[in-house]
N, C-alpha and C. Protein backbone atom coordinates (compact mmCIF):
# COMPACT_ATOMS: atom_id res chain seq x y z
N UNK A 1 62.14 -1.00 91.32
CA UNK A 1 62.45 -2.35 91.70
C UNK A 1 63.79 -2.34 92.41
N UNK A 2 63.95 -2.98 93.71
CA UNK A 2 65.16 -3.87 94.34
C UNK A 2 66.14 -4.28 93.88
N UNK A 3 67.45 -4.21 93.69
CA UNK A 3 68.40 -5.40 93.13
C UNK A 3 68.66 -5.75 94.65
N UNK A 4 69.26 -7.03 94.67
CA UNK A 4 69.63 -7.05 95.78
C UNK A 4 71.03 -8.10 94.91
N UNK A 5 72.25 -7.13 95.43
CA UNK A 5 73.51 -7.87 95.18
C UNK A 5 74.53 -7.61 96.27
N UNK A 6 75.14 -9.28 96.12
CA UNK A 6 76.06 -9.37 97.38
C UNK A 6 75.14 -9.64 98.92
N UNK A 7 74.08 -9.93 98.59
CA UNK A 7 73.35 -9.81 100.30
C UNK A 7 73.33 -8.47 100.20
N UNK A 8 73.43 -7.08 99.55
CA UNK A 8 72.59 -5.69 100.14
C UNK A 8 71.88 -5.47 98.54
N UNK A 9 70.81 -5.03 99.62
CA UNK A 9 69.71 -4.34 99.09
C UNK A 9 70.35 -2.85 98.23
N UNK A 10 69.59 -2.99 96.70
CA UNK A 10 70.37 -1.55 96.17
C UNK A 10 69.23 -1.49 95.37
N UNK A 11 69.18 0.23 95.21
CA UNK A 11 68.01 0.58 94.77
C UNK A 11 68.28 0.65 92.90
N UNK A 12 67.21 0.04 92.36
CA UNK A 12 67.35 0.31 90.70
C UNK A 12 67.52 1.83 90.01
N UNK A 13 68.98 2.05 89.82
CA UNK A 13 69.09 3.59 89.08
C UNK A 13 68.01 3.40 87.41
N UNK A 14 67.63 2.56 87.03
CA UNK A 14 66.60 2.59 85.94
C UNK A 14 65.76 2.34 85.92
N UNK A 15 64.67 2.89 85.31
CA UNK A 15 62.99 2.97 85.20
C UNK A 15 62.84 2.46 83.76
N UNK A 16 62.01 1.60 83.45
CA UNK A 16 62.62 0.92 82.13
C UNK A 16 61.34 1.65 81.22
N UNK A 17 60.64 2.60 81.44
CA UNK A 17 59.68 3.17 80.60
C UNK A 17 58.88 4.69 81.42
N UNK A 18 58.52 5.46 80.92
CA UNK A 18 57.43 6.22 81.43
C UNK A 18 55.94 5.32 81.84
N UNK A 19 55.68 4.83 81.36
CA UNK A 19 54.41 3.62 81.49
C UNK A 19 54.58 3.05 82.73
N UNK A 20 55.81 2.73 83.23
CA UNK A 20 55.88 1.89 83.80
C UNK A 20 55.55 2.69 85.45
N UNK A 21 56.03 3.71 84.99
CA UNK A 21 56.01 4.87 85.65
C UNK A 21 54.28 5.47 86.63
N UNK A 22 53.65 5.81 85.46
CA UNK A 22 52.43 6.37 85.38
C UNK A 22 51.91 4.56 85.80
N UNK A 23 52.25 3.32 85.72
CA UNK A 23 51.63 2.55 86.36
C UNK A 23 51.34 2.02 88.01
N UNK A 24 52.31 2.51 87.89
CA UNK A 24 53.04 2.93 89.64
C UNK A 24 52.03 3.79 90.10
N UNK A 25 51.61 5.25 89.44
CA UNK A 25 51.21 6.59 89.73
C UNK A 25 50.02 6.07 90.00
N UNK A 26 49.27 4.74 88.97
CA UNK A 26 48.06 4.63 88.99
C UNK A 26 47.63 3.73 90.58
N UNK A 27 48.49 2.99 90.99
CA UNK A 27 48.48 2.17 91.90
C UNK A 27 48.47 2.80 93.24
N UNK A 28 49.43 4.10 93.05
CA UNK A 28 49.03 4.99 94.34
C UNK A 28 47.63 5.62 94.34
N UNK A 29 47.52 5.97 93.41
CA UNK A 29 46.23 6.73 93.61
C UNK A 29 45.11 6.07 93.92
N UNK A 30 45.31 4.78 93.18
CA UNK A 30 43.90 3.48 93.98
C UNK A 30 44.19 3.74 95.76
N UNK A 31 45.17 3.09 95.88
CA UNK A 31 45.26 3.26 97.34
C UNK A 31 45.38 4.60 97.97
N UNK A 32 46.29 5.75 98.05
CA UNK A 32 46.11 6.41 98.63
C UNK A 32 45.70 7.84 98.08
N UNK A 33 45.03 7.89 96.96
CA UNK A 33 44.37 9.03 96.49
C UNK A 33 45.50 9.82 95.46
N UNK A 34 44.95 10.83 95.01
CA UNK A 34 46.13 11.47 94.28
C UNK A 34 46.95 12.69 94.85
N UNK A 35 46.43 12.54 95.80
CA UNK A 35 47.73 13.73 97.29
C UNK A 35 48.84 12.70 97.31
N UNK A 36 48.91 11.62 96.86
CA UNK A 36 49.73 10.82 97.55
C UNK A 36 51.46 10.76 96.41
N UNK A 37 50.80 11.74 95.35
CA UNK A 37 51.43 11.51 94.04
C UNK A 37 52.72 12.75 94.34
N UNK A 38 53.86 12.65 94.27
CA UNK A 38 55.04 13.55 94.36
C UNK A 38 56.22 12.96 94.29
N UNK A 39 57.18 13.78 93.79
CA UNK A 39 58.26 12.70 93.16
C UNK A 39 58.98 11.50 94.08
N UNK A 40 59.17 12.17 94.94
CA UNK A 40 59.92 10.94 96.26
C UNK A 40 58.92 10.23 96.61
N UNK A 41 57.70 9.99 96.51
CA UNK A 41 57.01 9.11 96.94
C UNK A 41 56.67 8.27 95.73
N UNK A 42 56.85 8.73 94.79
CA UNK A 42 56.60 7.72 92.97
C UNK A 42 58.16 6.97 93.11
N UNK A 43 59.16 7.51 93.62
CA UNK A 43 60.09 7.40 93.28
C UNK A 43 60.63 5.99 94.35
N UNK A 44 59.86 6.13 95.35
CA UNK A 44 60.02 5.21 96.28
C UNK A 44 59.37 3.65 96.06
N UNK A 45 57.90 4.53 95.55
CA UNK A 45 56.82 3.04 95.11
C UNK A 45 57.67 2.27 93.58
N UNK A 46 58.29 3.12 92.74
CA UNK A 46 59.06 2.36 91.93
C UNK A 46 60.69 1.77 92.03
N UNK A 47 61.07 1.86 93.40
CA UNK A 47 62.35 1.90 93.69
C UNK A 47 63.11 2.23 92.93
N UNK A 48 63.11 3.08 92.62
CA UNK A 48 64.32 3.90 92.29
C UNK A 48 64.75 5.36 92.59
N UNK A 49 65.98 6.05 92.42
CA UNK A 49 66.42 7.01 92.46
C UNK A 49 64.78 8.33 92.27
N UNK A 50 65.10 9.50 92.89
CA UNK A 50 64.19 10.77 92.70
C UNK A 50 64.80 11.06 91.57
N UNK A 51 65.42 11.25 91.12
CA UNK A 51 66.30 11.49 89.78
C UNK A 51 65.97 11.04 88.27
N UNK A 52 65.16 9.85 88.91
CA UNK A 52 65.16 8.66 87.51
C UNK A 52 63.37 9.26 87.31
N UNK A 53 62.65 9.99 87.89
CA UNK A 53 61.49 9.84 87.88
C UNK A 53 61.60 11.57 86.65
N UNK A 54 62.59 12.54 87.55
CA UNK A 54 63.16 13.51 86.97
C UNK A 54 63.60 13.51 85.48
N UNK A 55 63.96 12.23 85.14
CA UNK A 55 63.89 12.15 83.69
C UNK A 55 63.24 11.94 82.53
N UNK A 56 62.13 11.35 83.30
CA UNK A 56 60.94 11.10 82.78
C UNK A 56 59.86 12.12 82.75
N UNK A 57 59.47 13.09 84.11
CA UNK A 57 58.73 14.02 84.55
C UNK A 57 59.69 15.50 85.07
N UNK A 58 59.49 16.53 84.18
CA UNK A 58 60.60 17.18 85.01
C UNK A 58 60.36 18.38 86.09
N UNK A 59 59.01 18.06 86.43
CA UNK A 59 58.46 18.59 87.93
C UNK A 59 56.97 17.98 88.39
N UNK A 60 56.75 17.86 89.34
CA UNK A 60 55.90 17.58 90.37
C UNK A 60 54.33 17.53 89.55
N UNK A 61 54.45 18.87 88.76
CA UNK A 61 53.03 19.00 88.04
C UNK A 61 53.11 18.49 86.44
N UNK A 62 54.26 18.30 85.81
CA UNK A 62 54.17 17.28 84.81
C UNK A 62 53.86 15.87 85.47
N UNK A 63 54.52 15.64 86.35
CA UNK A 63 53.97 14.12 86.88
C UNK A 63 52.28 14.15 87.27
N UNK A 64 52.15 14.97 87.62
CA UNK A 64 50.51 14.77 88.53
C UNK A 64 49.68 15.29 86.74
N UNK A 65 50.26 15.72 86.09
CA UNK A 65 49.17 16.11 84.55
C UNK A 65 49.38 14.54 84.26
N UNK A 66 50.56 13.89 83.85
CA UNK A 66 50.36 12.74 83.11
C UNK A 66 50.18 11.87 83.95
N UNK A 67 49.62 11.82 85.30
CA UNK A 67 49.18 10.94 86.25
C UNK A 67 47.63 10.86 85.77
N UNK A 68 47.46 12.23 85.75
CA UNK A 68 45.53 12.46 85.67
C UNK A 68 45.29 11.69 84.57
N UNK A 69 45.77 12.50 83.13
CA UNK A 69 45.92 11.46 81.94
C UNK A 69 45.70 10.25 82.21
N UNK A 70 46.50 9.68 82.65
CA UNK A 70 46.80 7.97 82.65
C UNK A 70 45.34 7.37 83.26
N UNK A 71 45.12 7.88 84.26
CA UNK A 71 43.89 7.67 84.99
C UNK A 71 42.36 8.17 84.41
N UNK A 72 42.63 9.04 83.63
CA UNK A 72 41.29 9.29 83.21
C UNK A 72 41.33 8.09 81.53
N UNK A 73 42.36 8.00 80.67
CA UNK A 73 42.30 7.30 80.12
C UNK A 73 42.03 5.36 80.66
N UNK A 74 42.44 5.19 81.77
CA UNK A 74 42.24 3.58 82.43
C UNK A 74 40.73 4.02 82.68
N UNK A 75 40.11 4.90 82.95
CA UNK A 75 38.37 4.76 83.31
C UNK A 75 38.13 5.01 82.49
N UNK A 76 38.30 5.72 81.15
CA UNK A 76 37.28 5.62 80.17
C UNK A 76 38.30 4.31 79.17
N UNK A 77 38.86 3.46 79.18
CA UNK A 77 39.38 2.51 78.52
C UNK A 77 38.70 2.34 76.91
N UNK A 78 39.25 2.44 76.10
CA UNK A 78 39.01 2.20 74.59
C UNK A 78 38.63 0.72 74.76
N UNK A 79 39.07 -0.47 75.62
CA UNK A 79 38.89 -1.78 75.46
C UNK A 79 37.34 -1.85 76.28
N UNK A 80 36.99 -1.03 76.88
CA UNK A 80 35.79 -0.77 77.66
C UNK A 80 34.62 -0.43 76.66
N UNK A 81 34.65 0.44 76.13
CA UNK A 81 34.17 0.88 75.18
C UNK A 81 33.12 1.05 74.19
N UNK A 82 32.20 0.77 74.32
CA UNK A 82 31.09 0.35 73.51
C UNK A 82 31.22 0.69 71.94
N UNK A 83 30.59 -0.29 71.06
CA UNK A 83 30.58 0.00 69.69
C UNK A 83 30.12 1.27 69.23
N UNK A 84 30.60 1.88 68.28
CA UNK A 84 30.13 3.61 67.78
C UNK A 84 28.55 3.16 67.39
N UNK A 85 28.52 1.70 66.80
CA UNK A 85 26.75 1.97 66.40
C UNK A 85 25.87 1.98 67.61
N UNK A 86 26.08 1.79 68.93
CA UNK A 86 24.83 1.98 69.99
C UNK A 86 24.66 3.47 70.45
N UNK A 87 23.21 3.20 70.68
CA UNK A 87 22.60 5.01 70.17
C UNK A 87 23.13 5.83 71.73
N UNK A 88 22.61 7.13 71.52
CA UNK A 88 23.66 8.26 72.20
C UNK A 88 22.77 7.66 73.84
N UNK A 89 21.78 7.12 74.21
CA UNK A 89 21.20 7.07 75.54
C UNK A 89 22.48 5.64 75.69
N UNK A 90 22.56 4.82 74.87
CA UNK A 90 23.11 3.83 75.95
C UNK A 90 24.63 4.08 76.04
N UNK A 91 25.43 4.97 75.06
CA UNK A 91 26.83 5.49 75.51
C UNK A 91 26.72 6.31 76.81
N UNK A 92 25.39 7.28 76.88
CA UNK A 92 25.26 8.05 77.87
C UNK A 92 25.84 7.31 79.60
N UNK A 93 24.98 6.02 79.05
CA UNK A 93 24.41 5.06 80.64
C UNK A 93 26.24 4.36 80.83
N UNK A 94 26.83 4.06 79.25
CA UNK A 94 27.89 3.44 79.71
C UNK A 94 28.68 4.37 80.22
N UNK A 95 28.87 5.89 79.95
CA UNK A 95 29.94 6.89 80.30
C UNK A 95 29.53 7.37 82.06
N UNK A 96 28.10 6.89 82.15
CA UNK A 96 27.99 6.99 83.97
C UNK A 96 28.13 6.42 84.49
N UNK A 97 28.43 4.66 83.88
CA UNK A 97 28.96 3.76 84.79
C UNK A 97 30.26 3.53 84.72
N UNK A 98 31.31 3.85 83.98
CA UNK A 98 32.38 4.06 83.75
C UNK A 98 32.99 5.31 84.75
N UNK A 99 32.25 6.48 84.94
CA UNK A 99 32.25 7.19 86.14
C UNK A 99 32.20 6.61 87.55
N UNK A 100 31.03 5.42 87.55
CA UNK A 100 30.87 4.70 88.72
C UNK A 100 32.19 4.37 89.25
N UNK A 101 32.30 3.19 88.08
CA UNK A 101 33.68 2.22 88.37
C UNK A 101 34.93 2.45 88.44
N UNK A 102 35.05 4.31 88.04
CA UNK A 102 36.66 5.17 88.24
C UNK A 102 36.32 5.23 89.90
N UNK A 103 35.02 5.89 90.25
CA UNK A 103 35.13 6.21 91.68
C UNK A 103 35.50 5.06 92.65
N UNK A 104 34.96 3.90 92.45
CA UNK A 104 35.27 2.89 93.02
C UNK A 104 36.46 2.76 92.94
N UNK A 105 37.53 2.61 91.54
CA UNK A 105 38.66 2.21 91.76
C UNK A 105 40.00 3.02 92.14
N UNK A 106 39.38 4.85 91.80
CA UNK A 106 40.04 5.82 92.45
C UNK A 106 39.35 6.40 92.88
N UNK A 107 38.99 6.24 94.31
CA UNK A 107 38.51 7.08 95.09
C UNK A 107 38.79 8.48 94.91
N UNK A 108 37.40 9.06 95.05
CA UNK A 108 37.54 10.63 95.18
C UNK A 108 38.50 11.30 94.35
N UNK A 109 38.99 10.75 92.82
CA UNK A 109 39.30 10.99 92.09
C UNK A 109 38.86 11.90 90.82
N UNK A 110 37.89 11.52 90.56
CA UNK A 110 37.10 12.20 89.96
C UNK A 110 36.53 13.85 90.36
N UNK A 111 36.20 13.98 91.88
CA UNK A 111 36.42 15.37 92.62
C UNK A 111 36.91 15.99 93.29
N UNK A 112 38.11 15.27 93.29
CA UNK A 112 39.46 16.19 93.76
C UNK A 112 40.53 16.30 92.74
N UNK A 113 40.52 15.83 91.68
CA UNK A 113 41.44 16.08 91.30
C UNK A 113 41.96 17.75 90.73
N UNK A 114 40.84 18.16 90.47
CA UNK A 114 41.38 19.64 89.97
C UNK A 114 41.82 20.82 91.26
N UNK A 115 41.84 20.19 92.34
CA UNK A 115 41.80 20.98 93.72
C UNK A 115 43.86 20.47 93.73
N UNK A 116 44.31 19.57 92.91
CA UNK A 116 45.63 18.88 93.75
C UNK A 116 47.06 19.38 92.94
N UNK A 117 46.59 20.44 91.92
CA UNK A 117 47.84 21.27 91.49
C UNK A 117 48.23 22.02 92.59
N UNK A 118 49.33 22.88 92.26
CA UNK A 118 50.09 23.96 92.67
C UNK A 118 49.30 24.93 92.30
N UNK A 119 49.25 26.14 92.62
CA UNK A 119 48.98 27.42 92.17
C UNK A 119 49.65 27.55 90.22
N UNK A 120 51.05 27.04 90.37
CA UNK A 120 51.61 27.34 89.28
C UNK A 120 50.90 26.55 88.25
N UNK A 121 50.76 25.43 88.29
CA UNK A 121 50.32 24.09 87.57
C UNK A 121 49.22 23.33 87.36
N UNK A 122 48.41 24.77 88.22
CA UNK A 122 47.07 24.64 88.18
C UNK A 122 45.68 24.38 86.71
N UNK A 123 46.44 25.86 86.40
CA UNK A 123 45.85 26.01 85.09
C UNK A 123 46.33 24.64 83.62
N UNK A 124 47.90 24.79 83.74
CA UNK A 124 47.95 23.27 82.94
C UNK A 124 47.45 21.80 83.44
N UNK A 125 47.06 22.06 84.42
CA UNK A 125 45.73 20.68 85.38
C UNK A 125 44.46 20.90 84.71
N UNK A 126 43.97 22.01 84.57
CA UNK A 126 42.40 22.40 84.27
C UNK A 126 42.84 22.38 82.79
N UNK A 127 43.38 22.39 82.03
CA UNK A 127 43.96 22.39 80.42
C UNK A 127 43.48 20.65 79.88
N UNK A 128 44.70 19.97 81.05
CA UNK A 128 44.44 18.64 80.72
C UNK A 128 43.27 18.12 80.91
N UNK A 129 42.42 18.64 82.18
CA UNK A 129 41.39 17.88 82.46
C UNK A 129 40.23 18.20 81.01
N UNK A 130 40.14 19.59 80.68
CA UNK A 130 39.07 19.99 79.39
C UNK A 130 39.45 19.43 78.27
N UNK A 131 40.87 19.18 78.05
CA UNK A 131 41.04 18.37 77.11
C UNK A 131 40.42 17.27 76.64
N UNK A 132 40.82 16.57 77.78
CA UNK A 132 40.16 14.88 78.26
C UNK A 132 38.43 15.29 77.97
N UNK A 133 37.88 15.63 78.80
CA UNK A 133 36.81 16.24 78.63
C UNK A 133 36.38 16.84 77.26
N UNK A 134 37.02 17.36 76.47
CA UNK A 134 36.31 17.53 75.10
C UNK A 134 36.60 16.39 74.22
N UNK A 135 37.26 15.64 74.29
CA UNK A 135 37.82 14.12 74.08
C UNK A 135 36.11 13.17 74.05
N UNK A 136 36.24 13.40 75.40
CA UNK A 136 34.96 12.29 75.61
C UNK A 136 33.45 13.11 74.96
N UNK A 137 33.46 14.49 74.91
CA UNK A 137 32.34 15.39 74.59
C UNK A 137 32.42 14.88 72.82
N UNK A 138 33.39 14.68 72.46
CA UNK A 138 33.83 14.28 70.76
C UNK A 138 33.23 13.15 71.15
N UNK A 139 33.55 12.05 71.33
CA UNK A 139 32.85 10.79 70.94
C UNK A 139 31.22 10.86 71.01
N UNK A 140 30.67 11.67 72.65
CA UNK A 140 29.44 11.65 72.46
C UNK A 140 28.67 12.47 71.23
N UNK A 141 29.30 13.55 70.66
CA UNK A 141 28.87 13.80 69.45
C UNK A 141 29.18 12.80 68.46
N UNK A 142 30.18 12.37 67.85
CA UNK A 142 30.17 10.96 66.99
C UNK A 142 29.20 9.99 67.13
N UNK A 143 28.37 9.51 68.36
CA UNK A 143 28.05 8.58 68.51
C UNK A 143 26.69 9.31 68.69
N UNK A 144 26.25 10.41 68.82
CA UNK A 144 24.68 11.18 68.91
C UNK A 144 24.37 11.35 66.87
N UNK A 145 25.50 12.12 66.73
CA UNK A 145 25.48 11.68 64.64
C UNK A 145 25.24 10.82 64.13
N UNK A 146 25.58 9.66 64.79
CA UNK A 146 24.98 8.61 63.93
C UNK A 146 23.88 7.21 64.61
N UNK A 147 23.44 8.05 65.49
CA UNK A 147 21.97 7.07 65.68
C UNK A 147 20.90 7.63 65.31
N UNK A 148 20.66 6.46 64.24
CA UNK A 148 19.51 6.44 63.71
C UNK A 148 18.14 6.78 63.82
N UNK A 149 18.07 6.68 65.64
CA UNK A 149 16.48 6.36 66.11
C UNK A 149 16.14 7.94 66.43
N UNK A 150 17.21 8.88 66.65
CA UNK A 150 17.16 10.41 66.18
C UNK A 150 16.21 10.93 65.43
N UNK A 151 15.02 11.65 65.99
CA UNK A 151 13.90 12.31 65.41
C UNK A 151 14.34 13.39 64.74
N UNK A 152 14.09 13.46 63.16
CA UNK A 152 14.89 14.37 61.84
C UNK A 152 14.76 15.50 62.69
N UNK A 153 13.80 16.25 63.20
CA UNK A 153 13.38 17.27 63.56
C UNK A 153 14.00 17.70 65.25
N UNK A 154 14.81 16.91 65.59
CA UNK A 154 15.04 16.95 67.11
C UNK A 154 15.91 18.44 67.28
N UNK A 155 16.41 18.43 66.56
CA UNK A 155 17.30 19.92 66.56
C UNK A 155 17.50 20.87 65.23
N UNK A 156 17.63 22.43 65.76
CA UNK A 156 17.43 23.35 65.14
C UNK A 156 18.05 24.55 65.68
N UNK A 157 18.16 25.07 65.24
CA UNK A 157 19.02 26.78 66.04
C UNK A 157 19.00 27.08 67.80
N UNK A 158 17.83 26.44 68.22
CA UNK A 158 17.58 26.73 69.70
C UNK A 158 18.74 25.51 70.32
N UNK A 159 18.41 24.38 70.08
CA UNK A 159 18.97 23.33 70.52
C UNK A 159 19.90 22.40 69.11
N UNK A 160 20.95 22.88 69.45
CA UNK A 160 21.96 21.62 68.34
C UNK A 160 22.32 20.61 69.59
N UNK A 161 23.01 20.24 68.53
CA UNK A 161 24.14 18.58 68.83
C UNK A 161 24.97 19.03 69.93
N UNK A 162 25.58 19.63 69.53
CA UNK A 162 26.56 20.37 70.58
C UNK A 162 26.46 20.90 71.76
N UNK A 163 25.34 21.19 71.52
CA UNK A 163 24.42 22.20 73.04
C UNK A 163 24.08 20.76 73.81
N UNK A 164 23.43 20.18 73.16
CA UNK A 164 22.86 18.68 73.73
C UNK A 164 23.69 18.18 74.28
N UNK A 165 24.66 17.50 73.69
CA UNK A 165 26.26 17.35 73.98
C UNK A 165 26.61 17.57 75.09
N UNK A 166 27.01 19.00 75.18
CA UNK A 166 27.48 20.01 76.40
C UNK A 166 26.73 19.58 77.59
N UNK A 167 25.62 19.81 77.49
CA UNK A 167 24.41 19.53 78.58
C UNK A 167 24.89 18.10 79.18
N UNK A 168 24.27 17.42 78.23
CA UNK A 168 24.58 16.13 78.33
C UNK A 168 25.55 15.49 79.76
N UNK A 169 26.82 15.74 78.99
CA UNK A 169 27.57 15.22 79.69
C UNK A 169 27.99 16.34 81.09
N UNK A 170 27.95 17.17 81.17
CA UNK A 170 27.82 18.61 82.52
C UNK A 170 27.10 17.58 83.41
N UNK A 171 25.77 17.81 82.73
CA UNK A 171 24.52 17.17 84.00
C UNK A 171 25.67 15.71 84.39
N UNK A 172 25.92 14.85 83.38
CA UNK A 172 26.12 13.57 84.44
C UNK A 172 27.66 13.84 85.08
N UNK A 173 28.41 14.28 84.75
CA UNK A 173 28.97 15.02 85.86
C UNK A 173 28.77 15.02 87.28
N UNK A 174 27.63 16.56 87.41
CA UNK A 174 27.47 17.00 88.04
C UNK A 174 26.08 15.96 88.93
N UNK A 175 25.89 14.32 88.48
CA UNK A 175 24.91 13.72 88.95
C UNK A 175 25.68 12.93 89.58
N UNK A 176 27.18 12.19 89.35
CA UNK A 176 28.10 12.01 89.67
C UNK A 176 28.37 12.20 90.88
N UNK A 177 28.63 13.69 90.86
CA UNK A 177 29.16 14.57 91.73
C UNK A 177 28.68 14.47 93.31
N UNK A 178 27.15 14.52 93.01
CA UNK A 178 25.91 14.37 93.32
C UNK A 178 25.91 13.30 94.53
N UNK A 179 26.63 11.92 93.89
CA UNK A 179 26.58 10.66 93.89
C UNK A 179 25.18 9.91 93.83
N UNK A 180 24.61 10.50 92.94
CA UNK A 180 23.13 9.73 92.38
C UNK A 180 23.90 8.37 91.93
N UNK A 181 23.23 7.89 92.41
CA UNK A 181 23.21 5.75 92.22
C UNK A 181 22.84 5.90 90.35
N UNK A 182 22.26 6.79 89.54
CA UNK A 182 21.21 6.10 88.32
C UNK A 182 21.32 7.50 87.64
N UNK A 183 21.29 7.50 86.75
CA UNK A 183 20.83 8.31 85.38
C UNK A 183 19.58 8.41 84.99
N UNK A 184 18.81 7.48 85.28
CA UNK A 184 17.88 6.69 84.29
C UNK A 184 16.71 8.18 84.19
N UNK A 185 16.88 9.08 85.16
CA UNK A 185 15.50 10.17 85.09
C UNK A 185 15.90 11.33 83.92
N UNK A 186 17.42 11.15 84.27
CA UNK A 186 18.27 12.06 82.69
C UNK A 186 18.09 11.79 81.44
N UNK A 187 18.12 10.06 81.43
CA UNK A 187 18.13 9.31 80.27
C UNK A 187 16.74 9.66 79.66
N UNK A 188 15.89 9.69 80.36
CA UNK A 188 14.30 9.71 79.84
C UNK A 188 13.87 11.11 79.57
N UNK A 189 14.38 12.42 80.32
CA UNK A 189 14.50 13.25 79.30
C UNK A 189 15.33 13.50 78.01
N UNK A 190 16.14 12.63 77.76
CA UNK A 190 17.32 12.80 76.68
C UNK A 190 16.05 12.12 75.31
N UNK A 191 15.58 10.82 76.38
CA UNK A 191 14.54 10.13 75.13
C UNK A 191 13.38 11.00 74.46
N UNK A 192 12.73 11.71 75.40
CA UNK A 192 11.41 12.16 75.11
C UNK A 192 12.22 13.30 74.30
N UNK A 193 13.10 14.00 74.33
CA UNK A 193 13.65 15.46 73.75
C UNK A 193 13.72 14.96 72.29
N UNK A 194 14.47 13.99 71.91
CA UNK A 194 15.29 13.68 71.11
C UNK A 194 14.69 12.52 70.05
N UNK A 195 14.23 11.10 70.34
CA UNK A 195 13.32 10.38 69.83
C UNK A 195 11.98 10.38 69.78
């Protein structure tokens, strides 16, 4: 933010949060993707000092890890969220439209982002992203455990929870990826396998 004292314009030496920060990060990346993310340019969209961003992030690829963070947590939103009791096909359908509506609101976010580290900062990019990713692979197991409409017999040594799981969420991914409009031909093998 601006002060403006005396009639001149002066730039704010304080950032009054990291949040406030990574909210900024999120706003570039709607608009200009996440190439657009580096300290003098965060540092500019929040007016303030390169310095002040430095205290918060203390290189280029801590900022762009807790950028991804921030952004993969605003598309999968806890307030978004569906109740743990709806069964594992309709978390499925909400976690691909929740994919939808990241792409829409960060473009080409979703498949570029692991391409936009450094060489150095690469691997702690692909860390955060599996993280996140076994994050969301956890709930779809929580929420495959406890629906009910689960045929006793659906799994056994060939095929567990986990394998299902894995699959699961890979394929819509990679349907995503794809940019398939629908799930719904995934969903109906998930039904016939499983119920």
């Amino acid at each position: 933010m601006n002060i403006v004292q005396n009639g001149v314009k002066r730039m704010n030496k304080i950032v009054t949060s990291q949040e406030a920060i990574l909210n900024t990060c999120r706003e570039l990346v709607m608009k200009e993707g996440l190439t657009a993310i580096n300290m003098r340019t965060v540092a500019q969209a929040c007016g303030v000092a390169v310095g002040s961003i430095y205290n918060y992030f203390p290189s280029k690829g801590a900022l762009m890890q807790a950028t991804i963070r921030s952004v993969w947590l605003d598309i999968f939103s806890a307030a978004e969220r569906p109740s743990p009791s709806v069964g594992f096909l309709e978390y499925l359908e909400w976690m691909f439209g929740r994919m939808q509506w990241g792409h829409m609101q960060y473009p080409g976010f979703l498949s570029l982002h692991a391409m936009s580290f450094t060489e150095a900062s690469r691997a702690g990019g692909r860390r955060e992203m599996e993280a996140y990713f076994g994050h969301l692979k956890g709930s779809l197991l929580r929420v495959l455990e406890h629906d009910p409409k689960v045929r006793a017999d659906a799994f056994d040594d060939t095929l567990s929870k986990e394998a299902l799981v894995d699959l699961a969420f890979s394929t819509m991914v990679w349907m995503f990826l794809q940019q398939k409009v629908s799930c719904e031909p995934f969903l109906e093998m998930i039904r016939r396998a499983i119920y």
